[in-house]
C-alpha atoms as a PDB file:
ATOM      1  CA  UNK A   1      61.710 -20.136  11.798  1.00  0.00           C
ATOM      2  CA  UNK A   2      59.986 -23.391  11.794  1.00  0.00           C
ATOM      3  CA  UNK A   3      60.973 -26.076   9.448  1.00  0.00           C
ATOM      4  CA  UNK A   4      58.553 -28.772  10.934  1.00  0.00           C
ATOM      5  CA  UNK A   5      55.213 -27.067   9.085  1.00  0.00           C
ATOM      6  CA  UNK A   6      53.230 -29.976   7.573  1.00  0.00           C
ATOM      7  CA  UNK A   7      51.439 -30.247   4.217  1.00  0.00           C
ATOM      8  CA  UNK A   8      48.054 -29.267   5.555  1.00  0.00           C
ATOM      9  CA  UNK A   9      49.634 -25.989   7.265  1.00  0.00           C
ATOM     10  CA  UNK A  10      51.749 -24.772   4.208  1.00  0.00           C
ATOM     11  CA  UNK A  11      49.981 -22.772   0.887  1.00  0.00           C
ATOM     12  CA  UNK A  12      52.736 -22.427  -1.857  1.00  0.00           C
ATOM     13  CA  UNK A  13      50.962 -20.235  -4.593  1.00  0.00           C
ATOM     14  CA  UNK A  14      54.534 -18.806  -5.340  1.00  0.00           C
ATOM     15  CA  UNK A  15      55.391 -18.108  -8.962  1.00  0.00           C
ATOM     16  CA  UNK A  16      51.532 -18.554 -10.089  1.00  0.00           C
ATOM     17  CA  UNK A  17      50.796 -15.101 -11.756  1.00  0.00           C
ATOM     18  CA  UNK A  18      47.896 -14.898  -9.974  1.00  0.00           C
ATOM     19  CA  UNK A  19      46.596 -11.124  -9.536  1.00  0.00           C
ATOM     20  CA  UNK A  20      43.635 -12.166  -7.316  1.00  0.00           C
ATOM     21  CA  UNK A  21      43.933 -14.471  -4.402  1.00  0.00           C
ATOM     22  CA  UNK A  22      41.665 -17.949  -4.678  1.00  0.00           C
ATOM     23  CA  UNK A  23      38.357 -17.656  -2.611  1.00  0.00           C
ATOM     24  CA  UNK A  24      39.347 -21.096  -0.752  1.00  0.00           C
ATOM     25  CA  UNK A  25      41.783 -19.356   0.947  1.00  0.00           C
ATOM     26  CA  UNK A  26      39.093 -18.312   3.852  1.00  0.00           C
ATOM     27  CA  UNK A  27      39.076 -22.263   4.516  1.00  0.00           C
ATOM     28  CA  UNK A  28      42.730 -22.626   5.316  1.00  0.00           C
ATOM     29  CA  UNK A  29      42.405 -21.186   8.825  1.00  0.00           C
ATOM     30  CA  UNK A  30      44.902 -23.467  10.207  1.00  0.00           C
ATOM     31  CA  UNK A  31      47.490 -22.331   7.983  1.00  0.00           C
ATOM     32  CA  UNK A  32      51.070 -21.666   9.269  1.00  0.00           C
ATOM     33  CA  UNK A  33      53.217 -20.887   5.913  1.00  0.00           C
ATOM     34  CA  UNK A  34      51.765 -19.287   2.722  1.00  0.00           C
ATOM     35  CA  UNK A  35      54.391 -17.885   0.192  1.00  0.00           C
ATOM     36  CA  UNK A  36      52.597 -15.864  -2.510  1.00  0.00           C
ATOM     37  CA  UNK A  37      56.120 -14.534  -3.747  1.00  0.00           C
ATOM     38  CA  UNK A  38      56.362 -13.747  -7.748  1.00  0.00           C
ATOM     39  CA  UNK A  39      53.192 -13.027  -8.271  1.00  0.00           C
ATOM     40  CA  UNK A  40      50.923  -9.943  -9.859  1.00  0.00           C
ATOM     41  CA  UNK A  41      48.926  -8.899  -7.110  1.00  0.00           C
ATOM     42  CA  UNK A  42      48.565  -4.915  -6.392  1.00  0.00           C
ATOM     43  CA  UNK A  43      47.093  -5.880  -3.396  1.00  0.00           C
ATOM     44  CA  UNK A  44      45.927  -8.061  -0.558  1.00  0.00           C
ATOM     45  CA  UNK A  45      42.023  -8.477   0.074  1.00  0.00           C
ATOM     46  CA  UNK A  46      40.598  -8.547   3.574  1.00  0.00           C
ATOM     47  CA  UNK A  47      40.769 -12.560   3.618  1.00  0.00           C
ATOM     48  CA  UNK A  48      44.406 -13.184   3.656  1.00  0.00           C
ATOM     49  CA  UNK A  49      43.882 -11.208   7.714  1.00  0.00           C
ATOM     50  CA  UNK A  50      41.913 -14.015   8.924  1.00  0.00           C
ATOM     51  CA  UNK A  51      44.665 -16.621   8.440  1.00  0.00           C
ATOM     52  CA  UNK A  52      45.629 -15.622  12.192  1.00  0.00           C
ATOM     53  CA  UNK A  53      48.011 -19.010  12.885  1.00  0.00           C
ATOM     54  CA  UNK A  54      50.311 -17.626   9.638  1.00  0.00           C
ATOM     55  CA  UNK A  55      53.774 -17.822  11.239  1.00  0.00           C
ATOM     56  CA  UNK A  56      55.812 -17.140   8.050  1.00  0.00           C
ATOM     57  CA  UNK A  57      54.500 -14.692   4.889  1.00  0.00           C
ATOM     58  CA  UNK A  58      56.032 -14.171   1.677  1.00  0.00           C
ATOM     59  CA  UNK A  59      54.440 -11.640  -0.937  1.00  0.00           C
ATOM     60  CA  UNK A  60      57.839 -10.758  -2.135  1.00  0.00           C
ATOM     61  CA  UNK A  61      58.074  -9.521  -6.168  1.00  0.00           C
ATOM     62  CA  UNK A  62      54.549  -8.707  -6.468  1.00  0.00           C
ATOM     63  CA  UNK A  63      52.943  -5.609  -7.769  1.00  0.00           C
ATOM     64  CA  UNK A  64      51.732  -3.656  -4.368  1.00  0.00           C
ATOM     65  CA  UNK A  65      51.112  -0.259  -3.536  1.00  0.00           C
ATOM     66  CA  UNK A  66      49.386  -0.059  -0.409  1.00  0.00           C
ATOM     67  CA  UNK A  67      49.550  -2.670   2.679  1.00  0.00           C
ATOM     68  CA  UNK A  68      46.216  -2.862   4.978  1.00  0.00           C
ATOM     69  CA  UNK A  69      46.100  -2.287   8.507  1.00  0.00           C
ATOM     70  CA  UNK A  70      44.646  -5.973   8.879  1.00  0.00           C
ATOM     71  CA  UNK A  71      47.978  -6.997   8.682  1.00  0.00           C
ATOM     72  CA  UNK A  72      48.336  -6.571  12.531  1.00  0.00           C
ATOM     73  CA  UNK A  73      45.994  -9.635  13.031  1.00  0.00           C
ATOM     74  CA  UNK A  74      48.546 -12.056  11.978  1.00  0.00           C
ATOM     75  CA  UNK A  75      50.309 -11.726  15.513  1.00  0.00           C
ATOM     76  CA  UNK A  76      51.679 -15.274  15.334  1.00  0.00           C
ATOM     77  CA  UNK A  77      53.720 -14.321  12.161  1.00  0.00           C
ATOM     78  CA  UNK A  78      58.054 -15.164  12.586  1.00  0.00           C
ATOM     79  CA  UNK A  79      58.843 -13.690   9.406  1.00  0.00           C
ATOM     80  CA  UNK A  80      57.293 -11.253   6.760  1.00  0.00           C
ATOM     81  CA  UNK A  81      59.026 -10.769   3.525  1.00  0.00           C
ATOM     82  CA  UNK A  82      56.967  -7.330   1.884  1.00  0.00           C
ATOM     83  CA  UNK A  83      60.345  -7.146  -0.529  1.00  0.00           C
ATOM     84  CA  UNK A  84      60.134  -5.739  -3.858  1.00  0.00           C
ATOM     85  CA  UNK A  85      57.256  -4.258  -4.453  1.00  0.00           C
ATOM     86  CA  UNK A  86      55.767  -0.683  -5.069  1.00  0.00           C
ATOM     87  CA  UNK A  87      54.936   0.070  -1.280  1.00  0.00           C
ATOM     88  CA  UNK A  88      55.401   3.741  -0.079  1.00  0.00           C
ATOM     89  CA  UNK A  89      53.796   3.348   3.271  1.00  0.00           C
ATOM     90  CA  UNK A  90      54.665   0.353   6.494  1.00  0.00           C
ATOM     91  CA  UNK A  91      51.496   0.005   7.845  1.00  0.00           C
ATOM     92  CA  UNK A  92      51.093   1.241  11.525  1.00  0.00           C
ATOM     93  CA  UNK A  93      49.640  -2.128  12.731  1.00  0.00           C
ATOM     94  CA  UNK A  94      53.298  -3.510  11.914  1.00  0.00           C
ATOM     95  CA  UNK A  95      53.669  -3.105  15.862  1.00  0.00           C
ATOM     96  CA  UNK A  96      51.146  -5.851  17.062  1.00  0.00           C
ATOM     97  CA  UNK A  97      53.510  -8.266  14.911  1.00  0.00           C
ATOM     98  CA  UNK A  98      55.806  -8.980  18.228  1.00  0.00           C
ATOM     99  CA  UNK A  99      56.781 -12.085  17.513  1.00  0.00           C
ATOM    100  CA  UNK A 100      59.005 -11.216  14.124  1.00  0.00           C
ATOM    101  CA  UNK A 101      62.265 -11.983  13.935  1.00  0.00           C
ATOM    102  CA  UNK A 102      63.091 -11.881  10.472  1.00  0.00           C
ATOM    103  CA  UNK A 103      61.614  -8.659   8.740  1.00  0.00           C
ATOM    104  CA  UNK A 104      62.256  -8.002   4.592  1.00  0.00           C
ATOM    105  CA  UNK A 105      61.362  -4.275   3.357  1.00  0.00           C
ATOM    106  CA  UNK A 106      64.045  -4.168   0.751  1.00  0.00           C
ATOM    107  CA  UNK A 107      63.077  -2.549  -3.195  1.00  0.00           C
ATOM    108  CA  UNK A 108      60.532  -0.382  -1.742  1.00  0.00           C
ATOM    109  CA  UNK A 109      59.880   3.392  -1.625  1.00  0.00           C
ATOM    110  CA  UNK A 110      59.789   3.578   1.960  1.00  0.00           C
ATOM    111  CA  UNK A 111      61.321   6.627   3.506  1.00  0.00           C
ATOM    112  CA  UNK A 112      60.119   6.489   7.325  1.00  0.00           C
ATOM    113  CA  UNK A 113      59.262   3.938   9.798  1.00  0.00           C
ATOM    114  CA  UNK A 114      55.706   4.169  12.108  1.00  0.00           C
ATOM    115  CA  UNK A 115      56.321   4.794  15.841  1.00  0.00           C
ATOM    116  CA  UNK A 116      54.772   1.431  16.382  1.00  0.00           C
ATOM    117  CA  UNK A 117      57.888   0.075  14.954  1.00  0.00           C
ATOM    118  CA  UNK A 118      59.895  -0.111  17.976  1.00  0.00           C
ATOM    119  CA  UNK A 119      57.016  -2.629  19.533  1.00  0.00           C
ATOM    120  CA  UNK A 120      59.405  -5.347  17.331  1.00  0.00           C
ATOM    121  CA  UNK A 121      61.518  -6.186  19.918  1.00  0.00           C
ATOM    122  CA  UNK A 122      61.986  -9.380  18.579  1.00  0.00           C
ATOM    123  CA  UNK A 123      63.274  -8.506  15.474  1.00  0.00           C
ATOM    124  CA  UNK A 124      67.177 -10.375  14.472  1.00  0.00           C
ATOM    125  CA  UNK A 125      67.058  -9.620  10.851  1.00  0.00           C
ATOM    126  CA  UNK A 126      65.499  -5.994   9.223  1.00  0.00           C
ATOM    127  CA  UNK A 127      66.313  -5.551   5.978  1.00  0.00           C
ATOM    128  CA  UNK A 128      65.570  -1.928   4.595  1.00  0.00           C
ATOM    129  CA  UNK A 129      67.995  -1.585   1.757  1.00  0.00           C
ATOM    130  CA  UNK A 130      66.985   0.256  -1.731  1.00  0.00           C
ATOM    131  CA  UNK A 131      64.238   2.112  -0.528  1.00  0.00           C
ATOM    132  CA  UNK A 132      64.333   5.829  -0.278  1.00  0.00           C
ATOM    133  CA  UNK A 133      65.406   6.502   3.622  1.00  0.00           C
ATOM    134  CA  UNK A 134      67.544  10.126   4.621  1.00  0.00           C
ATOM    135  CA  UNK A 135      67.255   9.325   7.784  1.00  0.00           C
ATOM    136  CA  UNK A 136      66.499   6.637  10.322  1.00  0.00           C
ATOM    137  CA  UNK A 137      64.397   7.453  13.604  1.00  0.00           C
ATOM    138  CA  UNK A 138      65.738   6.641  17.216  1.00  0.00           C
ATOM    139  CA  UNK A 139      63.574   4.220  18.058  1.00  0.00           C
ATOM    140  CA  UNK A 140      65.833   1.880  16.108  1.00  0.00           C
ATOM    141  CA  UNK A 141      67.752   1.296  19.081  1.00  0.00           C
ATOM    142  CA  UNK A 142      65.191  -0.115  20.817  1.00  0.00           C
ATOM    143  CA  UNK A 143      65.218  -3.222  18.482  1.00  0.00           C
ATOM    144  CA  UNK A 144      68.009  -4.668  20.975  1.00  0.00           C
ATOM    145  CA  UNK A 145      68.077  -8.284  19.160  1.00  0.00           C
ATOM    146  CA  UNK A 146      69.006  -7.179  16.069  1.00  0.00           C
ATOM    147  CA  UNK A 147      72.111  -9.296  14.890  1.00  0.00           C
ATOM    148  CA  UNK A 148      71.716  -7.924  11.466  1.00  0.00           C
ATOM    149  CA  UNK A 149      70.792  -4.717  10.171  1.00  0.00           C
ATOM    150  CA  UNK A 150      70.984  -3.734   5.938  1.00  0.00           C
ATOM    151  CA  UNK A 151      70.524  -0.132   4.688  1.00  0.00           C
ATOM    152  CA  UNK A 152      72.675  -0.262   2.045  1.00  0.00           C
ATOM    153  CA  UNK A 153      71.090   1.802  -1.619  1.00  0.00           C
ATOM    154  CA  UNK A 154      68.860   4.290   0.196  1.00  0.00           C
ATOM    155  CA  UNK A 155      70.223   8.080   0.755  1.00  0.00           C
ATOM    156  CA  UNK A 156      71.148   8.159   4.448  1.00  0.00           C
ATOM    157  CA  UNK A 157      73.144  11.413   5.795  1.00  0.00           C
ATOM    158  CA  UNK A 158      73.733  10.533   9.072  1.00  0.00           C
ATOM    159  CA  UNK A 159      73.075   7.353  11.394  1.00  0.00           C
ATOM    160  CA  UNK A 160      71.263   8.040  14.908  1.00  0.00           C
ATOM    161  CA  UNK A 161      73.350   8.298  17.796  1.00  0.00           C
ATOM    162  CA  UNK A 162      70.337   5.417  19.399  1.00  0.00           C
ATOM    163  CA  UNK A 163      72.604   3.180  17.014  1.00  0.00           C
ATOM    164  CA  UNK A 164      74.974   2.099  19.699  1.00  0.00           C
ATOM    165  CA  UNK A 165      71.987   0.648  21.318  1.00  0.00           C
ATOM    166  CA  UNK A 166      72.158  -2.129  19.215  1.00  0.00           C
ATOM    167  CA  UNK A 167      74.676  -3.949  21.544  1.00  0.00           C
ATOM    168  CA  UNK A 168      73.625  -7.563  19.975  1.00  0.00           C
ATOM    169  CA  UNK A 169      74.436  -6.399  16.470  1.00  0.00           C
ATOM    170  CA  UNK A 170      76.932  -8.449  14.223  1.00  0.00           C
ATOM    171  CA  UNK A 171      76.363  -7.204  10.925  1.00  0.00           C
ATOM    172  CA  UNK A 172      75.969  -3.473  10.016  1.00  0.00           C
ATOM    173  CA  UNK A 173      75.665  -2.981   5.931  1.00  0.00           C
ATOM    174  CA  UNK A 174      75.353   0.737   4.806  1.00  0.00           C
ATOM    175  CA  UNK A 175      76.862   0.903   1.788  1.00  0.00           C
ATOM    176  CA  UNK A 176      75.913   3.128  -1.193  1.00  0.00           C
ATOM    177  CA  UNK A 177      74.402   5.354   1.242  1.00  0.00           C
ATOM    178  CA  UNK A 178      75.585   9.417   1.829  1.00  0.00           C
ATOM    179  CA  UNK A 179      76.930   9.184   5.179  1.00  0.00           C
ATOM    180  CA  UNK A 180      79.395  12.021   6.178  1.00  0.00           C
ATOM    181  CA  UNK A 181      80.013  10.866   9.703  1.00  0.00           C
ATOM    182  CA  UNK A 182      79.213   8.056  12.159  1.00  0.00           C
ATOM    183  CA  UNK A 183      78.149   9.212  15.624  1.00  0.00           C
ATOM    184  CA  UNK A 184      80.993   8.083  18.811  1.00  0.00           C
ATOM    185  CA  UNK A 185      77.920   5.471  19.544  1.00  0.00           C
ATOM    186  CA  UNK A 186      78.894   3.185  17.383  1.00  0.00           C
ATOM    187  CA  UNK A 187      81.455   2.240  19.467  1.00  0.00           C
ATOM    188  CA  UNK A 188      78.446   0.656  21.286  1.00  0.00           C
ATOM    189  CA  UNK A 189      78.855  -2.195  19.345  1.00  0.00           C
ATOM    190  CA  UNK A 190      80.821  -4.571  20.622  1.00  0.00           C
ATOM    191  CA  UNK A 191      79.174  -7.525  19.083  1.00  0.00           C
ATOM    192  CA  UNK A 192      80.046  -6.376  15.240  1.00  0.00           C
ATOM    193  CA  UNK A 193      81.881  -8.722  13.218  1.00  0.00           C
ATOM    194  CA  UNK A 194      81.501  -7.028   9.385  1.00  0.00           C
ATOM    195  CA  UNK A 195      81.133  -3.024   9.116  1.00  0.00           C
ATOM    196  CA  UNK A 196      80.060  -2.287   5.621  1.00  0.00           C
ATOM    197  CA  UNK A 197      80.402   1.408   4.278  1.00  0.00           C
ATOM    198  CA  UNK A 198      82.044   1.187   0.987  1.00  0.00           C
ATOM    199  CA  UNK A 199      80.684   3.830  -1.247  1.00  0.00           C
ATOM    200  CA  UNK A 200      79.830   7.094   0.840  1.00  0.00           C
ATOM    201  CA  UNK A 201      81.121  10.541   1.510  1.00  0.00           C
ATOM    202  CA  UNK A 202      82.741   9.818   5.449  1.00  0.00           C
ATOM    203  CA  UNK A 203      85.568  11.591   6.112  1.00  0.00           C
ATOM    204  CA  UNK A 204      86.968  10.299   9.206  1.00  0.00           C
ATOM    205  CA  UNK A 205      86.345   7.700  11.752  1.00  0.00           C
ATOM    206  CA  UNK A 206      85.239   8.398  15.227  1.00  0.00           C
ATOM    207  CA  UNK A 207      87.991   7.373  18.352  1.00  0.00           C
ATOM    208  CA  UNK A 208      85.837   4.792  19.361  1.00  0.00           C
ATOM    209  CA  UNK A 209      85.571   2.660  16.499  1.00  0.00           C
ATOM    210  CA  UNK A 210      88.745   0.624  18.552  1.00  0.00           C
ATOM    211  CA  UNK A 211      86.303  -0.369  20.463  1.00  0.00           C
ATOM    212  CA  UNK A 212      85.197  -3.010  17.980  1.00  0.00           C
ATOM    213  CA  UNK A 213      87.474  -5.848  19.043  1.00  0.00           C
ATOM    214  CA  UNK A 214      85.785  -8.966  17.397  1.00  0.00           C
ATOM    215  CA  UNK A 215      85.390  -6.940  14.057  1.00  0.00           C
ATOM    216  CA  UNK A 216      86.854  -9.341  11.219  1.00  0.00           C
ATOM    217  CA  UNK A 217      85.096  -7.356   8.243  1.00  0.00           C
ATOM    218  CA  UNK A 218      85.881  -3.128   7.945  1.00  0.00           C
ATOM    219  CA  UNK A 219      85.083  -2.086   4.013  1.00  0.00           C
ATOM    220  CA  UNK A 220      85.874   1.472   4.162  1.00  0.00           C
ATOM    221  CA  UNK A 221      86.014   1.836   0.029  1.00  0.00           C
ATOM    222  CA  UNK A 222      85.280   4.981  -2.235  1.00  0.00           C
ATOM    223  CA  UNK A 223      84.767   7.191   0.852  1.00  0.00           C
ATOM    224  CA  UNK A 224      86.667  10.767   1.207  1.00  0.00           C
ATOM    225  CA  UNK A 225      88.833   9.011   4.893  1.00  0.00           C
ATOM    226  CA  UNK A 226      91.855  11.477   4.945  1.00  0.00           C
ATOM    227  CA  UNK A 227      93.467  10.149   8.138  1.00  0.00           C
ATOM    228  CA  UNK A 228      92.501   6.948   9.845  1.00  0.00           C
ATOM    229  CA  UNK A 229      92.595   7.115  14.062  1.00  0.00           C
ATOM    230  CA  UNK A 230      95.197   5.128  16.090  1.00  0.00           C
ATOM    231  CA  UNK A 231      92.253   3.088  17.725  1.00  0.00           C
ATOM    232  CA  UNK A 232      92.471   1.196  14.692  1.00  0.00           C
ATOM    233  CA  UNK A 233      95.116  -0.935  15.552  1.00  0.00           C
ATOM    234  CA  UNK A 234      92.898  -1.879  18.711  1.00  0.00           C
ATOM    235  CA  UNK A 235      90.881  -3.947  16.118  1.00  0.00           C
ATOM    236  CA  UNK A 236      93.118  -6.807  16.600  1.00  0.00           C
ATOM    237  CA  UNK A 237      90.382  -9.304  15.112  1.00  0.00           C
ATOM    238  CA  UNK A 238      90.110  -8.001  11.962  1.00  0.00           C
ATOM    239  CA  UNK A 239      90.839 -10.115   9.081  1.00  0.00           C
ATOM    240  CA  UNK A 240      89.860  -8.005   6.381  1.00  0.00           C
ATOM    241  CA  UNK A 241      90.404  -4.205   5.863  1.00  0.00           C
ATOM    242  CA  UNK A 242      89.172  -2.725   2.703  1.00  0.00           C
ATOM    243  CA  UNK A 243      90.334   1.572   2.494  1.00  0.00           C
ATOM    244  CA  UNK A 244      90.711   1.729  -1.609  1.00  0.00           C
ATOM    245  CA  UNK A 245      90.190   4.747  -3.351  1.00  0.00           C
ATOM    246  CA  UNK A 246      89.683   7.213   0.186  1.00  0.00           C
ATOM    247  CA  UNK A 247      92.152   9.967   0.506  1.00  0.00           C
ATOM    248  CA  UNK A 248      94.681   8.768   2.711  1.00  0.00           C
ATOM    249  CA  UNK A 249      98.515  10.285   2.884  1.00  0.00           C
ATOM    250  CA  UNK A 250      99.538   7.835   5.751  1.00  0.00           C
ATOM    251  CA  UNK A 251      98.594   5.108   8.362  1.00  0.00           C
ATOM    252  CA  UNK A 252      98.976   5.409  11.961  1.00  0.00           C
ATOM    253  CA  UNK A 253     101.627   2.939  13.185  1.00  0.00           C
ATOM    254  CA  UNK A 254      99.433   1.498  15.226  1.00  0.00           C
ATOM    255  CA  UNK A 255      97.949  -0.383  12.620  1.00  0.00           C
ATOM    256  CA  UNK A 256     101.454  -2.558  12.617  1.00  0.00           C
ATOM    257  CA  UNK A 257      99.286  -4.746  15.678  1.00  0.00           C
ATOM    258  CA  UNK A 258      96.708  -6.271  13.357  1.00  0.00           C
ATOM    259  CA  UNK A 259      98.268  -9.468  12.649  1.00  0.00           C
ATOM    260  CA  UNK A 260      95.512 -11.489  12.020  1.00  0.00           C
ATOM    261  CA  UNK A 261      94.845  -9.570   8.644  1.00  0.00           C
ATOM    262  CA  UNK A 262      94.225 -11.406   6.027  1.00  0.00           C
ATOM    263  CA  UNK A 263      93.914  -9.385   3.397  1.00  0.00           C
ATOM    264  CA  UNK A 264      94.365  -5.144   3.048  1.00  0.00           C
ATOM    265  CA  UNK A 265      93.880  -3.048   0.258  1.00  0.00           C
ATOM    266  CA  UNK A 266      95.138   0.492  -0.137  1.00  0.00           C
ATOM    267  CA  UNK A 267      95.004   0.793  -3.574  1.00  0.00           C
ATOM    268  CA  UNK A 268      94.147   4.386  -5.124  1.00  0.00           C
ATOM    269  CA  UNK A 269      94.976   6.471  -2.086  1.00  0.00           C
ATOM    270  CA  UNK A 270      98.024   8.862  -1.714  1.00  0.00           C
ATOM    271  CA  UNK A 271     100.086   7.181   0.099  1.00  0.00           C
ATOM    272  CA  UNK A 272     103.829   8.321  -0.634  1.00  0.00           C
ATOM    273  CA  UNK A 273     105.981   6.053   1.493  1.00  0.00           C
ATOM    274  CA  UNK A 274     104.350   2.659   2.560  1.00  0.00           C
ATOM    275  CA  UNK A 275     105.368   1.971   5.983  1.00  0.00           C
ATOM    276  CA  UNK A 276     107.888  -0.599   6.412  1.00  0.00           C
ATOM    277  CA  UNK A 277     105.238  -3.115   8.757  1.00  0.00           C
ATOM    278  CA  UNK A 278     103.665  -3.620   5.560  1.00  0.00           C
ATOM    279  CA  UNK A 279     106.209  -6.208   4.560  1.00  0.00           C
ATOM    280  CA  UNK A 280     106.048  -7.739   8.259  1.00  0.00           C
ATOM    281  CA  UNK A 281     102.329  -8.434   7.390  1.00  0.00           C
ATOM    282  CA  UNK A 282     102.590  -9.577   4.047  1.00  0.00           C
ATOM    283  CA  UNK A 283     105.835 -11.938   5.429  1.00  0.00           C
ATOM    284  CA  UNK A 284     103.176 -13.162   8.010  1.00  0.00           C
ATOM    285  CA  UNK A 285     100.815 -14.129   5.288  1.00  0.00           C
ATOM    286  CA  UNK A 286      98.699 -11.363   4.787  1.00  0.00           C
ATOM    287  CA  UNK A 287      97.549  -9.767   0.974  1.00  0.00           C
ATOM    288  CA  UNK A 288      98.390  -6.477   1.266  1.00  0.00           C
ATOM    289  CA  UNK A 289      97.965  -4.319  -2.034  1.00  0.00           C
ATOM    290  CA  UNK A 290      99.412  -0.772  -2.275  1.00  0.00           C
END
């Protein structure tokens, strides 16, 4: 991202209502930035694909069902925000873009990806969340710069085992999702600082979650978790540990070893005798709620 653009290379018809773009447009070849976001426009004409140099696009909160395959001509583009719209379809030509790092497709109605996808290899941010995904392909995992990664509000079962590919990752969000398990792979990811999965149906953790030693960030709410594994206390980093409202009897002792907790809720679980290196935590400055 590039926040040297000059006046002459930026078009800001943001917030303009327009539901046609302006027929000057064709003249603006030299054009690095144009943000067309708020808007009413159901769809993009032909011109906006000669404005090759664009680097950064915004058509966020606009009306549009269908995105042309001329959007593969705008191979300088850094980041393209297609968020909240009415889009069903990612246009295959989304693979000659290989010089995107930061990718919006949130408030769609996605539900698959092209195979041309995995040509992003650029890609650090890819935001996917409230669309209509079950599943995510493999070729995920061959988006190795990904630091952050959003899925959260679609209907996702099951996470690909290419996952632990990811090995750059630092932020996994998949809450509000319908995830039953997570495969071993994501023990891949020894980058991860913040784990999201509040709000599915997981029951259990796999061994190699302990393998997630800088993870500060582990929201395990409103999931069906009946036993937690002793590689959790291998997650010495973490500072905070959400597991309210899972199903959970007891805690593995092991968990005693994460002193750097800040905070740990266990509210609304079945816990019928704390263990006693709750109090050593809370003495050592940690919130702990039972």
């Amino acid at each position: 991202m590039r926040s040297e653009i000059n006046e002459e290379e930026s078009i800001d018809l943001g917030k303009c209502a327009l539901t046609t773009l302006p027929t000057w447009l064709n003249q603006r070849t030299e054009a690095k930035f144009l943000n067309l976001y708020q808007n009413r426009l159901i769809e993009l004409p032909d011109v906006l694909w000669q404005l090759r140099k664009l680097q950064q696009l915004n058509v966020a909160e606009n009306q549009l069902t269908t995105v042309g395959e001329g959007l593969g001509n705008l191979v300088e583009l850094e980041m393209l925000d297609l968020g909240h719209n009415r889009l069903k379809i990612v246009p295959e030509a989304i693979g000659n873009l290989r010089k995107l790092t930061f990718l919006y497709l949130s408030d769609n109605q996605f539900s698959t990806l092209p195979q041309s996808f995995a040509q992003l290899q650029q890609l650090r941010y890819l935001n996917l969340t409230d669309n209509q995904f079950t599943v995510l392909p493999d070729f995920v995992g061959d988006l190795r710069r990904l630091i952050e990664l959003r899925l959260y509000n679609n209907q996702l079962r099951t996470l690909p085992t290419a996952i632990g590919e990811l090995t750059s990752l630092k932020e996994l969000h998949v809450m509000n999702n319908r995830l039953t398990t997570l495969p071993e792979t994501v023990g891949n990811l020894t980058s991860l600082r913040k784990l999201i999965l509040q709000n599915n149906g997981l029951t259990a953790l796999p061994t190699t979650i302990g393998n997630l030693t800088v993870l500060t960030d582990l929201d395990l709410r409103n999931n069906k978790v009946r036993s937690l594994p002793a590689s959790l206390g291998d997650l010495t980093s973490l500072r905070f540990l959400d597991l309210r409202a899972n199903g959970l009897v007891e805690l593995p002792p092991s968990m005693a070893a994460l002193t750097n907790l800040e905070k740990l809720d266990l509210r609304w679980n079945k816990l019928t005798t704390p263990p006693t290196w709750l109090q050593v935590l809370e003495a050592q400055g940690c919130i702990v709620y039972v």
